[in-house]
N, C-alpha and C. Protein backbone atom coordinates (compact mmCIF):
# COMPACT_ATOMS: atom_id res chain seq x y z
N UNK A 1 -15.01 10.44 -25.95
CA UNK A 1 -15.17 11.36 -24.82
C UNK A 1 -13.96 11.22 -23.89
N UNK A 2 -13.88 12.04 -23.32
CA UNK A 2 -11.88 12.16 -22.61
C UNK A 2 -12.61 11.89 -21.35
N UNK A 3 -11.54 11.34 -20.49
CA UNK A 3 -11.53 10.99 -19.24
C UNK A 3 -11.39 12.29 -18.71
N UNK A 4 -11.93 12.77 -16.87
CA UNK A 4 -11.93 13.35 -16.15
C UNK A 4 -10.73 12.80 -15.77
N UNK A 5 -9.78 14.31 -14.61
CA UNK A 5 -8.33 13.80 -13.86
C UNK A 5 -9.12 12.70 -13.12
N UNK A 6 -10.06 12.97 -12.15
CA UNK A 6 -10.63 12.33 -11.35
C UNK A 6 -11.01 10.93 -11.43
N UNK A 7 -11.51 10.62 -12.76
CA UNK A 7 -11.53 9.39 -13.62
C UNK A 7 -10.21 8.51 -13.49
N UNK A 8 -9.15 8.89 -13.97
CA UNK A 8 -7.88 8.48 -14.50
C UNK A 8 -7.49 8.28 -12.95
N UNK A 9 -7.44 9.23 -12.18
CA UNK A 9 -6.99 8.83 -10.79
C UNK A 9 -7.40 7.70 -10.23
N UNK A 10 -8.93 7.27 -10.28
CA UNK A 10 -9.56 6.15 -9.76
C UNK A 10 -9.07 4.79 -10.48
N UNK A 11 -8.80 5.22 -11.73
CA UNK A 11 -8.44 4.18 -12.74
C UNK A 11 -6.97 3.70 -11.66
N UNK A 12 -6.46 4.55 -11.86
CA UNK A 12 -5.18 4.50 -11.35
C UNK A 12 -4.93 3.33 -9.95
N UNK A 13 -5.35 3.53 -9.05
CA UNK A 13 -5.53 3.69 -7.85
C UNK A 13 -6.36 2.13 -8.29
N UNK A 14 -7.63 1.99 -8.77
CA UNK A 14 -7.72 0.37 -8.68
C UNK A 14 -6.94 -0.75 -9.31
N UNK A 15 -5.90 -0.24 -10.32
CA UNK A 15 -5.18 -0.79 -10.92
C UNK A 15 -3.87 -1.37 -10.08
N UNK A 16 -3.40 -0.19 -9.13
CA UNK A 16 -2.71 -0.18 -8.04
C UNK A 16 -2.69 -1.08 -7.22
N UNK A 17 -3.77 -1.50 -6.71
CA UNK A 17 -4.23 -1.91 -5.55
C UNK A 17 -4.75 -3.41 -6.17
N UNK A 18 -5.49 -4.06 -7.24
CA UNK A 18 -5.91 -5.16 -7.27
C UNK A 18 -4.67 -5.74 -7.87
N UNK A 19 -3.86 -5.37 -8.87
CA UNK A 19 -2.66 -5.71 -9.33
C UNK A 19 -2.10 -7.10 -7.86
N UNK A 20 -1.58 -6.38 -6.91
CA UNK A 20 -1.51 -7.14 -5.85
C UNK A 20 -2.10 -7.89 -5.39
N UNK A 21 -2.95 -7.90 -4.77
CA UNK A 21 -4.32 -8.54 -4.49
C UNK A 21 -4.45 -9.72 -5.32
N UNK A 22 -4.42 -9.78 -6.38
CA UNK A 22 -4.74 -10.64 -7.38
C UNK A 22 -3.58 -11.97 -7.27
N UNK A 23 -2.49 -11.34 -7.09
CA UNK A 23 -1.47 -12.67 -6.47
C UNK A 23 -0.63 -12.66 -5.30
N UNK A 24 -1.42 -11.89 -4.25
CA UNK A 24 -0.78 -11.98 -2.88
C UNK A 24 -0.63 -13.01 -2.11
N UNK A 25 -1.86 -14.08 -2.61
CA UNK A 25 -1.91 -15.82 -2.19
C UNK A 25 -0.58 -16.46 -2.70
N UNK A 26 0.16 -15.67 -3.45
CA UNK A 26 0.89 -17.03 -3.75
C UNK A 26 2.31 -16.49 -3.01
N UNK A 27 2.39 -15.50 -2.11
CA UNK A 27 3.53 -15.23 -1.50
C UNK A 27 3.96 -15.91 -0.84
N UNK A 28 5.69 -16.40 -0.90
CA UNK A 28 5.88 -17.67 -0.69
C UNK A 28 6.48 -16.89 1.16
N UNK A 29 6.30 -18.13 1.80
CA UNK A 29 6.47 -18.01 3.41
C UNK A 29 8.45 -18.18 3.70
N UNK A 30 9.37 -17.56 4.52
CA UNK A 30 10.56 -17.62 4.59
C UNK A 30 11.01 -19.13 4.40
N UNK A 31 9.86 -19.87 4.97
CA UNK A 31 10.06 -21.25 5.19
C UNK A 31 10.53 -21.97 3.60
N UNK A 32 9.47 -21.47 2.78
CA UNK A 32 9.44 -21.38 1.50
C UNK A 32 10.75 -21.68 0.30
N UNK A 33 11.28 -20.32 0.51
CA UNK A 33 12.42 -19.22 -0.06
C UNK A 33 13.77 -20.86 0.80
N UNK A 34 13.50 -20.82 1.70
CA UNK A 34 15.17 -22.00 2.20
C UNK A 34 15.23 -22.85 1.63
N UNK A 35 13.85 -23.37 1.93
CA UNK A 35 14.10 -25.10 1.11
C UNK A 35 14.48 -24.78 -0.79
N UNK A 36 14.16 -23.75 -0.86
CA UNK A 36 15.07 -23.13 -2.33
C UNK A 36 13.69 -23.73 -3.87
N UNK A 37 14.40 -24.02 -4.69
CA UNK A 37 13.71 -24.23 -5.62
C UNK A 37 13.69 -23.22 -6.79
N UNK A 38 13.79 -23.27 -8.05
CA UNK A 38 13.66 -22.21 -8.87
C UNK A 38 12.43 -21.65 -8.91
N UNK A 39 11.47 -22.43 -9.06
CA UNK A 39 9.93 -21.96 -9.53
C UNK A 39 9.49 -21.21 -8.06
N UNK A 40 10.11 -22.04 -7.14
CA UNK A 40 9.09 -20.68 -5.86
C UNK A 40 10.56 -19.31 -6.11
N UNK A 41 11.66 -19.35 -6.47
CA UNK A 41 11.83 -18.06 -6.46
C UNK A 41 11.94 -17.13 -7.46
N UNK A 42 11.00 -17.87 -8.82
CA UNK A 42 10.26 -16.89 -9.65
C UNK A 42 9.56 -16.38 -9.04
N UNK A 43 8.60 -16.85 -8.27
CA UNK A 43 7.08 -16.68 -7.95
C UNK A 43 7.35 -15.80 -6.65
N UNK A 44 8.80 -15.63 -6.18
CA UNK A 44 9.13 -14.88 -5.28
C UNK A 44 8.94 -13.69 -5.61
N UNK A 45 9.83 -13.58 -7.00
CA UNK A 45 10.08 -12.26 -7.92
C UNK A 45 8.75 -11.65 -8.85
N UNK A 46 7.77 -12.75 -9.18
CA UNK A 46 7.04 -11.92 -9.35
C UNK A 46 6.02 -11.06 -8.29
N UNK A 47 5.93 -12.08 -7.26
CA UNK A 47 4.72 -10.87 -6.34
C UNK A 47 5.83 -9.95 -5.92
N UNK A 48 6.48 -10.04 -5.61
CA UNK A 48 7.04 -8.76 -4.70
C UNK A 48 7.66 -7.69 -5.90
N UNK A 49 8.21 -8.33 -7.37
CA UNK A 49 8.10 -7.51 -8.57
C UNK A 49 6.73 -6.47 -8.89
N UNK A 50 5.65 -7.41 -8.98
CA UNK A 50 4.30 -6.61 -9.29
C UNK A 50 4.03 -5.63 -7.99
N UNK A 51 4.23 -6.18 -6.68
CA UNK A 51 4.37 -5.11 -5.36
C UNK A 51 4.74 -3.62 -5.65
N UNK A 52 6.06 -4.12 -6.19
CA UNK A 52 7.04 -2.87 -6.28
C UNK A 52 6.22 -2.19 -7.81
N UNK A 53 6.09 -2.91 -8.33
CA UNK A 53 5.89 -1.66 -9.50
C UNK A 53 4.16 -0.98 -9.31
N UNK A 54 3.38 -1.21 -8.18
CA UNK A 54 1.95 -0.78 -8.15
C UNK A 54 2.49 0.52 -7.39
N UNK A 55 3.18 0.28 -6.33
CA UNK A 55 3.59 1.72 -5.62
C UNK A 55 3.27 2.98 -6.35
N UNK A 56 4.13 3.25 -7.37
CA UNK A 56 3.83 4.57 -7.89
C UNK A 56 2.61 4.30 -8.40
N UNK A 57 1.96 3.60 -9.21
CA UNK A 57 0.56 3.87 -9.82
C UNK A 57 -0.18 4.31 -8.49
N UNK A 58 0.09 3.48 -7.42
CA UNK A 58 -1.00 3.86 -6.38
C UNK A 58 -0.65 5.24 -6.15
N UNK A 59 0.44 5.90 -6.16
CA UNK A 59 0.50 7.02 -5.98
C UNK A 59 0.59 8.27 -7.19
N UNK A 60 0.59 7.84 -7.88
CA UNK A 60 -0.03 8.62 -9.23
C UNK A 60 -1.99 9.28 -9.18
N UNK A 61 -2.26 7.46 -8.68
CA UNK A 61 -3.94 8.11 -8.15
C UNK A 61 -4.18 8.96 -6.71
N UNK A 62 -2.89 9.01 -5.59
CA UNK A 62 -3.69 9.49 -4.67
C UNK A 62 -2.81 10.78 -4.86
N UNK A 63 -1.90 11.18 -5.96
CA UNK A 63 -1.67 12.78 -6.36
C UNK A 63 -2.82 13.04 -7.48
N UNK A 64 -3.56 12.65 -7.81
CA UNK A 64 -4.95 13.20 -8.29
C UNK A 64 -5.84 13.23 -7.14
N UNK A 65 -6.15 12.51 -5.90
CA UNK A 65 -6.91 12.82 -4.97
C UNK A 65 -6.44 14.19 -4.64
N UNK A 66 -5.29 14.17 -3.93
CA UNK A 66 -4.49 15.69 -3.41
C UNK A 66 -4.97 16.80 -4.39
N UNK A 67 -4.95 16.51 -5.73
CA UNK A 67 -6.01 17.39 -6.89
C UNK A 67 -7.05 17.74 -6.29
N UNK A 68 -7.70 16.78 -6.21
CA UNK A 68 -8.76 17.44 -6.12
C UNK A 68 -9.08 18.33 -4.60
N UNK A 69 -8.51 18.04 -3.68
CA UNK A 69 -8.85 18.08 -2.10
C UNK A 69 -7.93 19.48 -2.04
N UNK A 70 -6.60 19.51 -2.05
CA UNK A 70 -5.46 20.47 -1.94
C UNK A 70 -6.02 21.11 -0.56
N UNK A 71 -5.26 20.60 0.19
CA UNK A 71 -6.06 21.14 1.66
C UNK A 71 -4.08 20.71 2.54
N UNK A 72 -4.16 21.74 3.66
CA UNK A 72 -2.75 21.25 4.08
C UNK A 72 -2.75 19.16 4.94
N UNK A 73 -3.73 19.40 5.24
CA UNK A 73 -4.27 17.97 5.61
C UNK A 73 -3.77 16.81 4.55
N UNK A 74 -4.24 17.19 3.44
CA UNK A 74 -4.11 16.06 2.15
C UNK A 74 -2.57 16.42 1.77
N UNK A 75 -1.98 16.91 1.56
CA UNK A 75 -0.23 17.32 1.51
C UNK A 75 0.09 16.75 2.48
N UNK A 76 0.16 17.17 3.89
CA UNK A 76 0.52 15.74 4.74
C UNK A 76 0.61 14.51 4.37
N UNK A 77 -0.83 13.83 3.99
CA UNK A 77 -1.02 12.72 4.30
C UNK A 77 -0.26 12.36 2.59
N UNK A 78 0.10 12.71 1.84
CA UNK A 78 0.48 12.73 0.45
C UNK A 78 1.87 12.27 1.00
N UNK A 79 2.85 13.12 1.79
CA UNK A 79 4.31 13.20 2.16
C UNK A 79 4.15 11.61 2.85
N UNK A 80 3.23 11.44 3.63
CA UNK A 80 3.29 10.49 4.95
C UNK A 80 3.43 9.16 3.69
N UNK A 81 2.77 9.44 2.75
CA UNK A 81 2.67 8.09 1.95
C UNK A 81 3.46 7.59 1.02
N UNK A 82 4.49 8.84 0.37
CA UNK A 82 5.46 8.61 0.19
C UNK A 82 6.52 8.48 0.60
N UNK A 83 6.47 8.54 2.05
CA UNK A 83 8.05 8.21 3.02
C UNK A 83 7.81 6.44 3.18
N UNK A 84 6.27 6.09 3.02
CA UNK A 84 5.77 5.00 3.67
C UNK A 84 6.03 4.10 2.40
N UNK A 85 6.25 4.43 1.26
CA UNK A 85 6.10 3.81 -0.23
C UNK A 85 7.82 3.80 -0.23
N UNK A 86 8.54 4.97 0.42
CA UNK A 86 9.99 4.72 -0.03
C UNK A 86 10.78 3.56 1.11
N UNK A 87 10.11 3.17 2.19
CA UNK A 87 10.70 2.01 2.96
C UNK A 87 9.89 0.71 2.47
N UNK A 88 8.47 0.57 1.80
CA UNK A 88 8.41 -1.00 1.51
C UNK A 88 8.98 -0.66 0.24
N UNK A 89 9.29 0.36 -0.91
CA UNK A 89 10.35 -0.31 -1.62
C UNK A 89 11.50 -1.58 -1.53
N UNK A 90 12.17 -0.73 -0.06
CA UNK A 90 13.37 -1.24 0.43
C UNK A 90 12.47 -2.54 0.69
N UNK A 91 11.95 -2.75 1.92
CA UNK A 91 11.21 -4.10 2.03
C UNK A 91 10.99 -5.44 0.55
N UNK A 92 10.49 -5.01 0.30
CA UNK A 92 9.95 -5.19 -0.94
C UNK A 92 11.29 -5.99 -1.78
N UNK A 93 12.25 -5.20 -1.60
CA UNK A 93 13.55 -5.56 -3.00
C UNK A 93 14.44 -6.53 -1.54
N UNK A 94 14.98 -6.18 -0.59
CA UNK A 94 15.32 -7.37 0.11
C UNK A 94 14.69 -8.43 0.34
N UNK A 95 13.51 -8.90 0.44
CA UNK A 95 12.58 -10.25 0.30
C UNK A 95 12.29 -10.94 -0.81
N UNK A 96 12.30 -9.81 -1.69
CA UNK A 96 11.82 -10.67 -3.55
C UNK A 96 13.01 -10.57 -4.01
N UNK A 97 14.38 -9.99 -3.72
CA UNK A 97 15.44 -10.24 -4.72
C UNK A 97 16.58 -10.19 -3.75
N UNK A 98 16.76 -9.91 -2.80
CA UNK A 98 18.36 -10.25 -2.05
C UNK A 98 18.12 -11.56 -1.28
N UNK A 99 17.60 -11.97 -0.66
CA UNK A 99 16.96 -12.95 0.27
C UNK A 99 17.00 -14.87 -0.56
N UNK A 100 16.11 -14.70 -1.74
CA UNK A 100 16.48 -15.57 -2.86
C UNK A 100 17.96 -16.58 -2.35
N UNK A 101 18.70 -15.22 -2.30
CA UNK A 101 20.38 -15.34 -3.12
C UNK A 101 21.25 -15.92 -1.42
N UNK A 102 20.36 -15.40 -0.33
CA UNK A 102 21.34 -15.63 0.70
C UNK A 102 21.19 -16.96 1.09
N UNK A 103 20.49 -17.59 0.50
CA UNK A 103 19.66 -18.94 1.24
C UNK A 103 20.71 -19.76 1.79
N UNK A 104 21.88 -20.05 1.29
CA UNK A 104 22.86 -20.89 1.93
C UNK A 104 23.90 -20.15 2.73
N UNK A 105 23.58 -19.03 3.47
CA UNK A 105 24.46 -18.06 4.49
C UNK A 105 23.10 -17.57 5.51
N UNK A 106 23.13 -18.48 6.45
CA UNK A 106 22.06 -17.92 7.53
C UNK A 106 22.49 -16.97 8.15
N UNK A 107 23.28 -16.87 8.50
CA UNK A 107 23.37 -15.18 9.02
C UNK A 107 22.78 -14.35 8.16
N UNK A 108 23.40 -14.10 6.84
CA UNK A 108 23.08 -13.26 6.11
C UNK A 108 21.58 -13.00 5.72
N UNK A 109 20.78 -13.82 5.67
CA UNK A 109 20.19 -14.29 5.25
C UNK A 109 18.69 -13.83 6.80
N UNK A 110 19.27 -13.98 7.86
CA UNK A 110 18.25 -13.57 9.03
C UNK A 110 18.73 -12.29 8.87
N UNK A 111 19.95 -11.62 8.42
CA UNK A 111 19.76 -10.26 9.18
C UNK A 111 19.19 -9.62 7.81
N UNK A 112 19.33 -10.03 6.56
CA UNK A 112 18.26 -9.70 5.65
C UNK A 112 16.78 -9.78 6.01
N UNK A 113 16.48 -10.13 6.25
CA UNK A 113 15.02 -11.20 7.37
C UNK A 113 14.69 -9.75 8.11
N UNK A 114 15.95 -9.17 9.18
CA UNK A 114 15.58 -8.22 9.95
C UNK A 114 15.21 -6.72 9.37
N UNK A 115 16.19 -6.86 8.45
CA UNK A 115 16.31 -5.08 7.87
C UNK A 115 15.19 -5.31 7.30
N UNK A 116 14.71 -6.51 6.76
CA UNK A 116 13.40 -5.95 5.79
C UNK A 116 12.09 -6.02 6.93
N UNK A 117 11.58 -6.39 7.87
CA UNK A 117 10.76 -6.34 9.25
C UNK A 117 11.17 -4.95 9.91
N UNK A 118 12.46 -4.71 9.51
CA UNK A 118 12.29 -3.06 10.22
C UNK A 118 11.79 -2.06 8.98
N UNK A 119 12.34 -2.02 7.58
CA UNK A 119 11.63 -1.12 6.55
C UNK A 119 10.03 -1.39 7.16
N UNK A 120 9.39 -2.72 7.10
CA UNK A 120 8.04 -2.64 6.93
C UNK A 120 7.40 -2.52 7.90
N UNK A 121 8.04 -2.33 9.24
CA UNK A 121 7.12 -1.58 10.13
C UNK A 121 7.41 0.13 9.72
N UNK A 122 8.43 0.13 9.52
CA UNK A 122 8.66 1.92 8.66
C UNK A 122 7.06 2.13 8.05
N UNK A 123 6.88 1.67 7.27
CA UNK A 123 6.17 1.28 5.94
C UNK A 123 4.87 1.23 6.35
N UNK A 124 4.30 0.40 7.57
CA UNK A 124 2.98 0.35 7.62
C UNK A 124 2.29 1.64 8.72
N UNK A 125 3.80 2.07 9.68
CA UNK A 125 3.40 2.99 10.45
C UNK A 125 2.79 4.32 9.52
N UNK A 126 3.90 4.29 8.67
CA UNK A 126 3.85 5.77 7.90
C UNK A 126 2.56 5.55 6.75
N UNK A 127 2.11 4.79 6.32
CA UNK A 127 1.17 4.85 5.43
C UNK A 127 -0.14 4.59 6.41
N UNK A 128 -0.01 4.21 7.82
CA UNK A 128 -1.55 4.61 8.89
C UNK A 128 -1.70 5.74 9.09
N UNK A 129 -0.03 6.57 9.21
CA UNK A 129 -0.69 7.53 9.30
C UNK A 129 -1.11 8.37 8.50
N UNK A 130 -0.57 8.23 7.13
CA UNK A 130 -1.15 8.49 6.16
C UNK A 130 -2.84 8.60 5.99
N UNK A 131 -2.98 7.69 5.69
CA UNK A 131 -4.73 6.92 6.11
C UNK A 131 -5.40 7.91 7.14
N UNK A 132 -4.90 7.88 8.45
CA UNK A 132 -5.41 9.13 8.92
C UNK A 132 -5.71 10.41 8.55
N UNK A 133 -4.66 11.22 7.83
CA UNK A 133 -4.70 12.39 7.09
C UNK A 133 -5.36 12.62 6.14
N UNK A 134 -5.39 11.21 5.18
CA UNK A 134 -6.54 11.32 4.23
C UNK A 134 -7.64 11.59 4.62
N UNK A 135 -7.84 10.59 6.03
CA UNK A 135 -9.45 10.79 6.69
C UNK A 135 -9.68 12.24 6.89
N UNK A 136 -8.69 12.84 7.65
CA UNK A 136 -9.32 14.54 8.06
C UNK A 136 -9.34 15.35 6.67
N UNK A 137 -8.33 14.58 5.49
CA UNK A 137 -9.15 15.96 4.09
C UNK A 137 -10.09 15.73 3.94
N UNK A 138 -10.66 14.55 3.80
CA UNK A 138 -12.04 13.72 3.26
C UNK A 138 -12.91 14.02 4.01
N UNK A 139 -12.84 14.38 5.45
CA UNK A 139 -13.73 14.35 6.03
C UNK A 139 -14.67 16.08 5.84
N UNK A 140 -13.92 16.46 5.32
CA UNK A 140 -14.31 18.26 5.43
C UNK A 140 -15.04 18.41 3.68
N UNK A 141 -15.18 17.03 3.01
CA UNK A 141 -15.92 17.27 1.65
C UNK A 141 -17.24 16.86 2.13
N UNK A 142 -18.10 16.24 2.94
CA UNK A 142 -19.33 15.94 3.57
C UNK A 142 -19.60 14.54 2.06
N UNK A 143 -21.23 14.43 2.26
CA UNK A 143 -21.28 13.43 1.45
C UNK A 143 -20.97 11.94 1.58
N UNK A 144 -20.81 11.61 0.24
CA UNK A 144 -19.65 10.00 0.29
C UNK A 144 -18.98 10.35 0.81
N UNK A 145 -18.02 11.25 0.40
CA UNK A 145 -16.32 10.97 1.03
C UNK A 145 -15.85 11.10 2.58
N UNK A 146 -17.54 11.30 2.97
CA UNK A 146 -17.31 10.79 4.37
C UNK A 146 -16.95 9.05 4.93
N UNK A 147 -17.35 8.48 3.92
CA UNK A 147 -17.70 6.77 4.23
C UNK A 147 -15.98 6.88 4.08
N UNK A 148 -15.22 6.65 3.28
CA UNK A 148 -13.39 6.22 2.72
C UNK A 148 -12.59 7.54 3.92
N UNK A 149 -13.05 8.65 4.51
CA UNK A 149 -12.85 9.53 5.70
C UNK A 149 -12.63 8.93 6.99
N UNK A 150 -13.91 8.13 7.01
CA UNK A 150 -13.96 7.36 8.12
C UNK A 150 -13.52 5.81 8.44
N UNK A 151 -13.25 5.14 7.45
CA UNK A 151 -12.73 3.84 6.87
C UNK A 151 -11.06 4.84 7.10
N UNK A 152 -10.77 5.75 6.33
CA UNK A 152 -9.22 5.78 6.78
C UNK A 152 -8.88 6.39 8.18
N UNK A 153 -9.64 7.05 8.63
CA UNK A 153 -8.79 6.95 9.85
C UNK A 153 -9.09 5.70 10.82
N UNK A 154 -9.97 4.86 10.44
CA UNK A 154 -9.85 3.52 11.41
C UNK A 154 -8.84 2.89 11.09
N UNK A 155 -8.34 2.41 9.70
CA UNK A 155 -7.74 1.64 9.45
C UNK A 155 -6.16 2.03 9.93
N UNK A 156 -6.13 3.56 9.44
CA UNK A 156 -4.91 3.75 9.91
C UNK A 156 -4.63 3.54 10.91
N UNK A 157 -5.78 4.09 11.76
CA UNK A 157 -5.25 3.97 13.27
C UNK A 157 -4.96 2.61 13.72
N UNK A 158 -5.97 1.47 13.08
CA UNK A 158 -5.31 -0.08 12.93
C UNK A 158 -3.32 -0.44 13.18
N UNK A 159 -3.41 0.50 11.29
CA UNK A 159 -2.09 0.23 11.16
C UNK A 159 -0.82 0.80 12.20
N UNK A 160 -1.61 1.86 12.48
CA UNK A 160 -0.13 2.26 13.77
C UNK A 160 -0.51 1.67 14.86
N UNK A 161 -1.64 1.80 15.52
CA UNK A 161 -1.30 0.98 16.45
C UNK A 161 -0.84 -0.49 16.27
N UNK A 162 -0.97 -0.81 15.73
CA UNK A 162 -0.39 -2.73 15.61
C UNK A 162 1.27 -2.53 15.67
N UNK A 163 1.56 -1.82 14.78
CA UNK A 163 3.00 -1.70 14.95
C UNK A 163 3.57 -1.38 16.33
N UNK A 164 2.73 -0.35 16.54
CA UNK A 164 3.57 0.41 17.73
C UNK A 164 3.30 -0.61 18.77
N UNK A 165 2.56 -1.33 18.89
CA UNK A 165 2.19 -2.52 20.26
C UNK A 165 3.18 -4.02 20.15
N UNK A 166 3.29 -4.22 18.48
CA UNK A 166 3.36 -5.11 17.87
C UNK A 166 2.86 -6.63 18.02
N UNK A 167 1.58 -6.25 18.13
CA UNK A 167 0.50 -7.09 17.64
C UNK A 167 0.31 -7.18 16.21
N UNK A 168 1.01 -6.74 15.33
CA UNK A 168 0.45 -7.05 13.51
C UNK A 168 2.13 -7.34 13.56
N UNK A 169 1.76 -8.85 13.34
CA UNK A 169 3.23 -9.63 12.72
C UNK A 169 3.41 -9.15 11.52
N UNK A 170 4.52 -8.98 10.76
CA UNK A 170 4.36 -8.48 9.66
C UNK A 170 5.00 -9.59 8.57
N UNK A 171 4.66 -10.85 8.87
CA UNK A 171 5.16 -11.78 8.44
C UNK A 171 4.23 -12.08 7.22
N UNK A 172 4.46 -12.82 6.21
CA UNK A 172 4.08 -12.85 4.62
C UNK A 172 2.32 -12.52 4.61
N UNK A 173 1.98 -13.17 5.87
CA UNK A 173 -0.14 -13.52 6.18
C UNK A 173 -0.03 -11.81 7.12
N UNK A 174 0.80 -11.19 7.63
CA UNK A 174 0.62 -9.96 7.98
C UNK A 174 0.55 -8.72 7.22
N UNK A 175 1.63 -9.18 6.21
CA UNK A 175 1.44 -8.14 4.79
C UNK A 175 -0.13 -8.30 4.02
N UNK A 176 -0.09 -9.59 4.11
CA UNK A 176 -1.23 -9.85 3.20
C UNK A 176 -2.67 -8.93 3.81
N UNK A 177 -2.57 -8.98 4.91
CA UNK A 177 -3.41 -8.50 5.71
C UNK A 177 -3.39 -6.51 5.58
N UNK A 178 -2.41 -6.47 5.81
CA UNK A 178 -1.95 -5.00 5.55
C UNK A 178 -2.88 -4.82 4.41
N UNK A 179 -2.26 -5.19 3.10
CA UNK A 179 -3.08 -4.82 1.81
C UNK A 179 -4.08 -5.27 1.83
N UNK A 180 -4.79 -5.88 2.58
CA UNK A 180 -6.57 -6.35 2.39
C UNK A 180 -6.90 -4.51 2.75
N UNK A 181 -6.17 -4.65 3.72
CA UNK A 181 -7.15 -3.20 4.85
C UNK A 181 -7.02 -2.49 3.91
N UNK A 182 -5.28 -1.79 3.24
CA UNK A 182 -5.36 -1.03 2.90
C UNK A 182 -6.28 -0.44 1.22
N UNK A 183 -6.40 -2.10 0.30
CA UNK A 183 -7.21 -2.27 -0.17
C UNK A 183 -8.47 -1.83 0.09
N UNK A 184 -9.10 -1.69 0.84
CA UNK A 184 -10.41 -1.59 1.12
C UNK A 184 -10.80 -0.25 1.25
N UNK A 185 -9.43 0.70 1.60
CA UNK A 185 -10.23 2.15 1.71
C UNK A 185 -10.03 2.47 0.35
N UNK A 186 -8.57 2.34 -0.36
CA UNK A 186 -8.32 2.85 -1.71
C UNK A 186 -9.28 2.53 -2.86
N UNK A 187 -10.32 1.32 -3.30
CA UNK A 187 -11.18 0.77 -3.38
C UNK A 187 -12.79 2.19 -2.87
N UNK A 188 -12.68 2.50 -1.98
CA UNK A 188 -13.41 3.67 -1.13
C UNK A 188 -13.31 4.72 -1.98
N UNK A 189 -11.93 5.07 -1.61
CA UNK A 189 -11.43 6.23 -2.53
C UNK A 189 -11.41 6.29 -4.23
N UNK A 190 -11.35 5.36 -4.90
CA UNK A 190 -11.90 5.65 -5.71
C UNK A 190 -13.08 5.60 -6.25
N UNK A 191 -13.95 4.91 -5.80
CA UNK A 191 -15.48 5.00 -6.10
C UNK A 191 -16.11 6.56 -5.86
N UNK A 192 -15.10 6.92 -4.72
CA UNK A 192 -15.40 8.90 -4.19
C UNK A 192 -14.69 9.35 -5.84
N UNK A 193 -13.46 9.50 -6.14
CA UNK A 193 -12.98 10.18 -7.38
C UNK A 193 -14.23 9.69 -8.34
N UNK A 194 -14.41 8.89 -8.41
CA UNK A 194 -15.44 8.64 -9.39
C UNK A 194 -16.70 9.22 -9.88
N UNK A 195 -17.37 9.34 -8.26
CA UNK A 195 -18.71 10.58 -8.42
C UNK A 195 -17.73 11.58 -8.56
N UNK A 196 -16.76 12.05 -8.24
CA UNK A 196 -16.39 13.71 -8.47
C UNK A 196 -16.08 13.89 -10.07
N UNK A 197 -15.51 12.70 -10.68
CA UNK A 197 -15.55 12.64 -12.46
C UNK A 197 -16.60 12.40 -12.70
N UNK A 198 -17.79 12.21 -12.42
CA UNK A 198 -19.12 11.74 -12.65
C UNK A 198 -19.82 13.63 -12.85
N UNK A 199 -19.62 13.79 -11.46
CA UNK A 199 -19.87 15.18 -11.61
C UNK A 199 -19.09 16.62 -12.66
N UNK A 200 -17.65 16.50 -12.22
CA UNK A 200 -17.41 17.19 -13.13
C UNK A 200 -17.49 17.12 -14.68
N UNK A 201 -17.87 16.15 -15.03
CA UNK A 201 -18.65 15.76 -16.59
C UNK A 201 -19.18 16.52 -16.80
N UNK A 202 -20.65 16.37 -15.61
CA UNK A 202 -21.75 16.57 -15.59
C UNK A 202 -22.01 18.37 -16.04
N UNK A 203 -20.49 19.04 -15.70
CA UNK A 203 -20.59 20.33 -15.43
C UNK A 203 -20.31 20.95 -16.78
């Protein structure tokens, strides 16, 4: 029996999201990365490796949400999440692979430190507000997809405001934190794609 888009999207989207999750504990702290070592800067390269490569899956599943929703609301919040996916790239590749290498040039090495704290406030602003936008498509399907509607615009609104106050350090336990939250609606969201492949089966 063939999978629903809606199916494959959810697939998508938890694959995305626990991928990370699953070894975000072992992200090593700046403190970490100086005192050097080979094995912590494998273990550098793989979380922030597996980081980088969930991005598009996560966004492979939330261009099947936009499927299903296609509302100017969900196109927004689609754009917002890919401007927000193209700065923790950057984040992402200066911490797990340039950073490694500067360890014995502190200058270099803090202002690497900086550019990647400025991508990832880029990064968490633009994917709250993302989160928001999702909330107002979601919110106009009634139902479940009110519960992951209302979960994203809190969270988002979490995520921008922290930045914009800067109260959410975005230091290794601040990221981690980031992806719990953001975990938790995408997690939402697909259990919603799920009844909608549940249903369109059904049809």
């Amino acid at each position: 029996m063939s999978t629903t888009p809606e199916r494959r999207a959810a697939g998508a989207l938890l694959l995305g999201v626990l991928a990370p999750l699953l070894i975000m504990g072992m992200h090593p702290t700046g403190g970490d990365i100086t005192r050097g070592g080979a094995r912590l800067v494998m273990i550098n390269h793989v979380v922030h490796g597996v980081a980088l490569a969930a991005q598009p899956i996560v966004f492979l599943g939330l261009l099947g949400l936009w499927r299903s929703l296609r509302s100017d609301a969900a196109t927004a919040a689609l754009v917002f999440y890919a401007f927000g996916i193209v700065a923790i790239l950057s984040a992402a590749t200066l911490s797990g692979f340039v950073a490694p290498d500067l360890v014995s040039d502190r200058a270099l090495l803090g202002y690497t430190y900086e550019l990647n704290q400025g991508f990832a406030k880029v990064s968490v602003a633009a994917i709250g507000a993302s989160l928001i936008l999702w909330g107002v498509a979601l919110w106009a399907r009634r139902g479940f997809a009110r519960l992951p509607a209302a979960a994203g615009a809190i969270i988002g609104a979490v995520l921008v405001l922290g930045v914009l106050t800067g109260w959410l350090n975005l230091s290794a336990s601040g990221i981690v934190l980031v992806t719990l939250l953001q975990g938790v609606w995408i997690v939402l969201v697909a259990m919603h794609l799920l009844r909608e492949g549940v249903n369109a089966g059904d049809v």
